[in-house]
N, C-alpha and C. Protein backbone atom coordinates (compact mmCIF):
# COMPACT_ATOMS: atom_id res chain seq x y z
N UNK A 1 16.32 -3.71 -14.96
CA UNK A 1 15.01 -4.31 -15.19
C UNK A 1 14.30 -4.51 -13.86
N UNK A 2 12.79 -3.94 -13.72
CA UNK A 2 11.91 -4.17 -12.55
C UNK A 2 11.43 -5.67 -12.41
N UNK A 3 11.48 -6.40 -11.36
CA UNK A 3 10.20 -7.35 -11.55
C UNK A 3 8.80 -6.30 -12.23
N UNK A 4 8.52 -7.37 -12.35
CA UNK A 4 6.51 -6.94 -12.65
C UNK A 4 5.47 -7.76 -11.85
N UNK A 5 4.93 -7.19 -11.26
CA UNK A 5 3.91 -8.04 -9.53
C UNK A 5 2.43 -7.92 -10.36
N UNK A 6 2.23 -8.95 -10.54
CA UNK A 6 0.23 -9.28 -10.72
C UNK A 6 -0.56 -8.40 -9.40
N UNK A 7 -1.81 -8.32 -10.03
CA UNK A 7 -2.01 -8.28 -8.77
C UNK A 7 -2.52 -8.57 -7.66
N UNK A 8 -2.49 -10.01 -7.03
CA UNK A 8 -2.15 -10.85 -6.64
C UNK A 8 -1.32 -10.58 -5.97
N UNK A 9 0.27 -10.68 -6.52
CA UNK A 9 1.42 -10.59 -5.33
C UNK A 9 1.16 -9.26 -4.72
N UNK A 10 0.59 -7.92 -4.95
CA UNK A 10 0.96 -6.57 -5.05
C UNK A 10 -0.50 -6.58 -3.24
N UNK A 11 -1.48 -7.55 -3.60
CA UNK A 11 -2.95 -7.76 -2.91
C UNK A 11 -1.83 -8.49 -1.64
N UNK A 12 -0.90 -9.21 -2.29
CA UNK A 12 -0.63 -10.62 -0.85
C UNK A 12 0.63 -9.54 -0.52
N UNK A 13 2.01 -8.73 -0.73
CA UNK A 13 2.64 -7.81 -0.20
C UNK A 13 2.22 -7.05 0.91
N UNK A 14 1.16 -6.11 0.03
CA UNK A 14 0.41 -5.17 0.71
C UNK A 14 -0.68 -5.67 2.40
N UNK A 15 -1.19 -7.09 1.83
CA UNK A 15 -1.94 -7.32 3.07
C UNK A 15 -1.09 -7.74 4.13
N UNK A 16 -0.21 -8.30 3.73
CA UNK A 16 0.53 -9.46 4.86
C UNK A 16 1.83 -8.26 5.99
N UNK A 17 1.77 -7.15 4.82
CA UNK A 17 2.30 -6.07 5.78
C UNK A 17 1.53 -5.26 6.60
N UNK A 18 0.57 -4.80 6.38
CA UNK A 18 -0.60 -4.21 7.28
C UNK A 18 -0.93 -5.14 8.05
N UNK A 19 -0.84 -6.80 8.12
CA UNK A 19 -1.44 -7.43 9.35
C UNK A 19 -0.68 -7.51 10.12
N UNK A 20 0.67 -7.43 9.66
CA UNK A 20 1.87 -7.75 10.60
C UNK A 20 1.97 -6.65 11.34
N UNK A 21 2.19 -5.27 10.02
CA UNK A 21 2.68 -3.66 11.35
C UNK A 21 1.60 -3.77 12.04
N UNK A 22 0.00 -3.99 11.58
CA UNK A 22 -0.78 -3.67 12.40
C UNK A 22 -1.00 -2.43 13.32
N UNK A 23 -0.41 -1.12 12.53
CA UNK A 23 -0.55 0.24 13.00
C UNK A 23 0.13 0.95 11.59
N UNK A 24 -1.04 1.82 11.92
CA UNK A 24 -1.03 2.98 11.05
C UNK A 24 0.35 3.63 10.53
N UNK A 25 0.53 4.24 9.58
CA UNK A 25 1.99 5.09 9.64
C UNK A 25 1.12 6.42 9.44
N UNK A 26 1.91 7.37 10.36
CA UNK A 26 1.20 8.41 10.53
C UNK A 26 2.40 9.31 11.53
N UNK A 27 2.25 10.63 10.57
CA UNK A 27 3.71 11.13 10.97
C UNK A 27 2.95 12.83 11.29
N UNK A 28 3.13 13.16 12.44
CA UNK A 28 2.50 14.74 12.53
C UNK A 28 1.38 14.46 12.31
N UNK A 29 0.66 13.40 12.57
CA UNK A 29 -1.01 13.20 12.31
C UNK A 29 -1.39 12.56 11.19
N UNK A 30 -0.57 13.02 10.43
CA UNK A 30 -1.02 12.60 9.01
C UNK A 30 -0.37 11.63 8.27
N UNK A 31 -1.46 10.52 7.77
CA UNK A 31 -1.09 9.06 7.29
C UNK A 31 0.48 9.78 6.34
N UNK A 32 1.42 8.75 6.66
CA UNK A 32 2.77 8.88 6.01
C UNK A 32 3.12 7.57 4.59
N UNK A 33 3.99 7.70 3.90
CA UNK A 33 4.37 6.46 3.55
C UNK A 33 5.29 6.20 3.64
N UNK A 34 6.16 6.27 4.59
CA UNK A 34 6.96 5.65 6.17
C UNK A 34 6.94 7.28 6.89
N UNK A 35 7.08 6.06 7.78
CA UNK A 35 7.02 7.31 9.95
C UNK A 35 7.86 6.10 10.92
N UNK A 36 9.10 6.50 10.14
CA UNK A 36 10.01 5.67 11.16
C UNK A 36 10.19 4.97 10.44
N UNK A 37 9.93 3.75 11.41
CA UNK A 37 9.89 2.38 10.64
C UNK A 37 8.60 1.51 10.13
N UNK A 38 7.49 2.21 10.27
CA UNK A 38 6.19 2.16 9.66
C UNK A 38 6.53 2.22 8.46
N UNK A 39 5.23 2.03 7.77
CA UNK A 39 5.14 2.09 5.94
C UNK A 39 3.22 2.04 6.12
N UNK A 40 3.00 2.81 5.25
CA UNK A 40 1.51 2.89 4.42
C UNK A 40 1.16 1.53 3.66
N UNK A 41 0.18 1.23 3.40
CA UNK A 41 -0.25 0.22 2.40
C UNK A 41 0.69 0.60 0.78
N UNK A 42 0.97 1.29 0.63
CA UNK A 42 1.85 2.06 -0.36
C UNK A 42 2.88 1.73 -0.35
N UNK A 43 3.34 2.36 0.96
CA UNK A 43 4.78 2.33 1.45
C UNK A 43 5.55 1.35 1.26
N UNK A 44 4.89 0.41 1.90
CA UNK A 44 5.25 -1.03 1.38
C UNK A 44 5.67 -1.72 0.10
N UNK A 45 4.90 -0.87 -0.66
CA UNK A 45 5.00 -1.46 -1.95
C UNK A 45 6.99 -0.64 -2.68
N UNK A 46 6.93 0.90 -1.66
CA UNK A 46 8.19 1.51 -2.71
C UNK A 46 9.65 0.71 -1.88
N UNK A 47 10.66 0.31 -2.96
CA UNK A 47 12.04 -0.30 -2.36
C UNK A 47 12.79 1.11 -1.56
N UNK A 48 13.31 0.43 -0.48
CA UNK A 48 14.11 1.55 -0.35
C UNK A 48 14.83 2.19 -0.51
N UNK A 49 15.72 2.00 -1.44
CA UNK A 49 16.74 2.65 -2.39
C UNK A 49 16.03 3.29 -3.43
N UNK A 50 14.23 3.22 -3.40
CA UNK A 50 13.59 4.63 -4.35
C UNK A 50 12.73 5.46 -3.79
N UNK A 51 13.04 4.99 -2.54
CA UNK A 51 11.86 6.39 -1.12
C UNK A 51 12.64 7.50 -1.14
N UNK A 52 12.38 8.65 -1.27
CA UNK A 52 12.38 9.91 -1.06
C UNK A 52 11.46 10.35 0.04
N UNK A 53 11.93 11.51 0.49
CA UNK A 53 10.82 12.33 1.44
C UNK A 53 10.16 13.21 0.44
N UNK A 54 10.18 13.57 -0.26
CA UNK A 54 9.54 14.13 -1.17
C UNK A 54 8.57 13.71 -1.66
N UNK A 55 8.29 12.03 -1.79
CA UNK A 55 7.40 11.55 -2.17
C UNK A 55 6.13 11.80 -0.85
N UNK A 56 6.26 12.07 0.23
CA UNK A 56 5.04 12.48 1.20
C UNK A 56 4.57 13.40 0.60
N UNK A 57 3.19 13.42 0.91
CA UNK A 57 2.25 14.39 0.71
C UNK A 57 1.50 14.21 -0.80
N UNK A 58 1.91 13.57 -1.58
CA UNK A 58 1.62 13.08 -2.89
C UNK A 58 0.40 11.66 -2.82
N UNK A 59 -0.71 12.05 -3.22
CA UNK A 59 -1.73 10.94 -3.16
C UNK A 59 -1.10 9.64 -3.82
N UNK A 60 -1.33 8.19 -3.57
CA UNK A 60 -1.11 7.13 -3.92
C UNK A 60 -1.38 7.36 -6.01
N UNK A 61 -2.53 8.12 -5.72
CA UNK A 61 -3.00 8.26 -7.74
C UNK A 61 -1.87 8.61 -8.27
N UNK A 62 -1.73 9.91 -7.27
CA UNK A 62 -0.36 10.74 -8.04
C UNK A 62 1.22 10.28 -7.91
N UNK A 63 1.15 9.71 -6.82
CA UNK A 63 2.51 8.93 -6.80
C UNK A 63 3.15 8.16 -7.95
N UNK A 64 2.13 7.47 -8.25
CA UNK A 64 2.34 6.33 -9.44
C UNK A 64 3.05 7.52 -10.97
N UNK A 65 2.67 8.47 -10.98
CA UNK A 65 2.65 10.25 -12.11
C UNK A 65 3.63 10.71 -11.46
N UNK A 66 4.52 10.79 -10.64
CA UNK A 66 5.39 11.62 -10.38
C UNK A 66 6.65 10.86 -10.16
N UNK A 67 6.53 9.74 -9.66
CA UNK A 67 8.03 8.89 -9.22
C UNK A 67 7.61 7.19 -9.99
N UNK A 68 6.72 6.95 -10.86
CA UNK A 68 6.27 5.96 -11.89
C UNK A 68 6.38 4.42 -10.91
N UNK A 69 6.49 4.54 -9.54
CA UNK A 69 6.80 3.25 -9.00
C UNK A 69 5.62 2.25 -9.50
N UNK A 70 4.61 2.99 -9.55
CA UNK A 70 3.20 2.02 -9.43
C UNK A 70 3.89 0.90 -11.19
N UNK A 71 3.96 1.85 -12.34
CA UNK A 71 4.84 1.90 -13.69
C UNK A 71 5.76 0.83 -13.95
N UNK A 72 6.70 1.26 -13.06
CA UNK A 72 8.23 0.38 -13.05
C UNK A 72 7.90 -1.01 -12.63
N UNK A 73 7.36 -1.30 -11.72
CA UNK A 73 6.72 -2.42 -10.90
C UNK A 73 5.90 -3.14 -11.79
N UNK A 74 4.62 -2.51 -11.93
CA UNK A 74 3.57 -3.78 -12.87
C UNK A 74 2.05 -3.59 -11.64
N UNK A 75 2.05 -2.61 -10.60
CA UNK A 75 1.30 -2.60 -9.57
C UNK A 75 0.13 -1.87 -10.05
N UNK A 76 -0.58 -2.76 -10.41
CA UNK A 76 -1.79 -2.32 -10.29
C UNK A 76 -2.28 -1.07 -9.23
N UNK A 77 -2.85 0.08 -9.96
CA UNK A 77 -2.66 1.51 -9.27
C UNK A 77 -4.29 1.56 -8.69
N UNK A 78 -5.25 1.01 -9.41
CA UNK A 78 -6.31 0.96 -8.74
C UNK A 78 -6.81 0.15 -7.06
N UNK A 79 -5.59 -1.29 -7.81
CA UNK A 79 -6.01 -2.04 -6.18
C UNK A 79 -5.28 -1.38 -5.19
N UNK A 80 -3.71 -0.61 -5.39
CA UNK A 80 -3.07 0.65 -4.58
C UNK A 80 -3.78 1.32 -3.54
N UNK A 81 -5.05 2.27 -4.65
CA UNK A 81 -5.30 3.20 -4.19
C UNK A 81 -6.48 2.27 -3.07
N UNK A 82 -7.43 1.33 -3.41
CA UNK A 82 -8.11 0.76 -2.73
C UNK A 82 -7.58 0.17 -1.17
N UNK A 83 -6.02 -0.41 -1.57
CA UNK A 83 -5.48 -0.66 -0.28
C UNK A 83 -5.20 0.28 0.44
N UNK A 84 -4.65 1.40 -0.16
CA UNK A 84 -4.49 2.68 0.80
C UNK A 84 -5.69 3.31 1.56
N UNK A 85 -6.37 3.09 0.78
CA UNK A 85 -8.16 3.74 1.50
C UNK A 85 -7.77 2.32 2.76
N UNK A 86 -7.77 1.10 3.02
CA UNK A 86 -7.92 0.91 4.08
C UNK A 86 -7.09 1.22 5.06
N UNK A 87 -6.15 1.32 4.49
CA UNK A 87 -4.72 2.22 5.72
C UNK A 87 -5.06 3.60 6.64
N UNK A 88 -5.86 4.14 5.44
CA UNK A 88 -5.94 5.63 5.85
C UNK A 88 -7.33 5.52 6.05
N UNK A 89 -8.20 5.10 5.87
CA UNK A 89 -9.79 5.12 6.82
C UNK A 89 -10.42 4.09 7.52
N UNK A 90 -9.94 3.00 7.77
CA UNK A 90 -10.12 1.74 8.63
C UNK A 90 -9.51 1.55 9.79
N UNK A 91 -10.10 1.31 11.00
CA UNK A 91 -9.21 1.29 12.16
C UNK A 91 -8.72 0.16 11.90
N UNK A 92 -7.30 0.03 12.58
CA UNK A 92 -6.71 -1.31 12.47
C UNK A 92 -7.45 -2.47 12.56
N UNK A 93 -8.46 -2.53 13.65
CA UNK A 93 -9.18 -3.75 14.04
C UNK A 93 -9.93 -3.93 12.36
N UNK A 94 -10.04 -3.37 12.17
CA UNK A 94 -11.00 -3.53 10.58
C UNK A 94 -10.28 -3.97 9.44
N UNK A 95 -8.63 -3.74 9.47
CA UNK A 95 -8.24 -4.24 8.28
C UNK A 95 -8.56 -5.71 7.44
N UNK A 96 -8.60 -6.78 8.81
CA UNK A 96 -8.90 -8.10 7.73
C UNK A 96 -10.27 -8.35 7.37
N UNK A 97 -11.11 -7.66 7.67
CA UNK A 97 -12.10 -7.74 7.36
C UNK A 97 -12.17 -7.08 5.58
N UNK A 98 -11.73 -5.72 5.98
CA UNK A 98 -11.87 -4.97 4.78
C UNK A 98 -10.75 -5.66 3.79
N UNK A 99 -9.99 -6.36 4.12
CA UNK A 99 -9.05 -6.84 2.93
C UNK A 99 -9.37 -8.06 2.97
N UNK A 100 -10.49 -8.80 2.90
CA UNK A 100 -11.82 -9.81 2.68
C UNK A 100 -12.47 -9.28 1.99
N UNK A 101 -13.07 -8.21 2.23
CA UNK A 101 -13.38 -7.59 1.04
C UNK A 101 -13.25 -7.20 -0.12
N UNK A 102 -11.97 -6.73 -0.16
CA UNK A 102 -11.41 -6.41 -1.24
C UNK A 102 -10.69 -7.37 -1.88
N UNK A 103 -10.36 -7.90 -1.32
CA UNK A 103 -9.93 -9.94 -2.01
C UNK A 103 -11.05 -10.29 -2.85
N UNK A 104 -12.52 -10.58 -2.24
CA UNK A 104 -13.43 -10.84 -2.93
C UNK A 104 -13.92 -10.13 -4.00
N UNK A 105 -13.76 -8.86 -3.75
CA UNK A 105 -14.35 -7.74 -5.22
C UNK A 105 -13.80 -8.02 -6.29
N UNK A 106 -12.04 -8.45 -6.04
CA UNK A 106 -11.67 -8.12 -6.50
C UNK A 106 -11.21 -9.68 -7.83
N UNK A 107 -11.46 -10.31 -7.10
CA UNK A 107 -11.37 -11.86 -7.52
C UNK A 107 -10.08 -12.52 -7.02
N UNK A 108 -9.53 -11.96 -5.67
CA UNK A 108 -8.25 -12.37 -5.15
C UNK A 108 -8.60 -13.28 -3.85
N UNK A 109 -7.25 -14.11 -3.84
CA UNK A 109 -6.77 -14.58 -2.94
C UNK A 109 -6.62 -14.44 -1.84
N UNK A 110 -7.43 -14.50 -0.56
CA UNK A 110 -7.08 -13.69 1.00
C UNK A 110 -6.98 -14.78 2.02
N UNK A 111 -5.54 -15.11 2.14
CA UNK A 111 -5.04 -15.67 3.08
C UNK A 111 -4.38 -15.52 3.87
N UNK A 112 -5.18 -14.84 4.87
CA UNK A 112 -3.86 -14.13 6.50
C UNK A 112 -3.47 -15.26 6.87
């Protein structure tokens, strides 16, 4: 049996790890969901006993369709893909801003 994350916890996971790595995961150039010991706004979200390398290269949409993590979890796949857009097009300096943003759109909680 999975937990199941509101989303809420999935908004407070996802942010409180991007403020902390506070750098990109990005492997050969291209945003990863882990590069090392990095993790994606995504990344974060998969346990590690269900990361594959296989799962790279697979959009956050499609991730959720091919390995059901978004599914198993309870993770809201839309606020996902929204957090991943700030991973992968926001410079770091921009994340708390933009996840102020998206707290507010969204009717969440944003407490760095």
């Amino acid at each position: 049996m999975y937990p199941i994350f509101t989303k809420q916890e999935t908004f407070d996971i996802v942010a409180r790890h991007l403020l902390t790595q506070n750098q990109m995961a990005v492997d050969r150039g291209t945003c990863a969901y882990r590069a090392g010991d990095l993790r994606c706004a995504a990344g974060a979200l998969i346990p590690d006993d269900e990361y594959t390398i296989e799962m790279e290269g697979y959009a956050a949409s499609n991730l959720c369709s091919k390995y059901a993590f978004a599914t198993w979890y309870g993770h809201d796949i839309e606020l996902v893909k929204q957090l991943q857009n700030i991973h992968d097009r926001a410079v770091e300096s921009e994340w708390h801003n933009q996840l102020g943003y998206l707290a507010r759109g969204e009717s969440l909680v944003f407490t760095p």
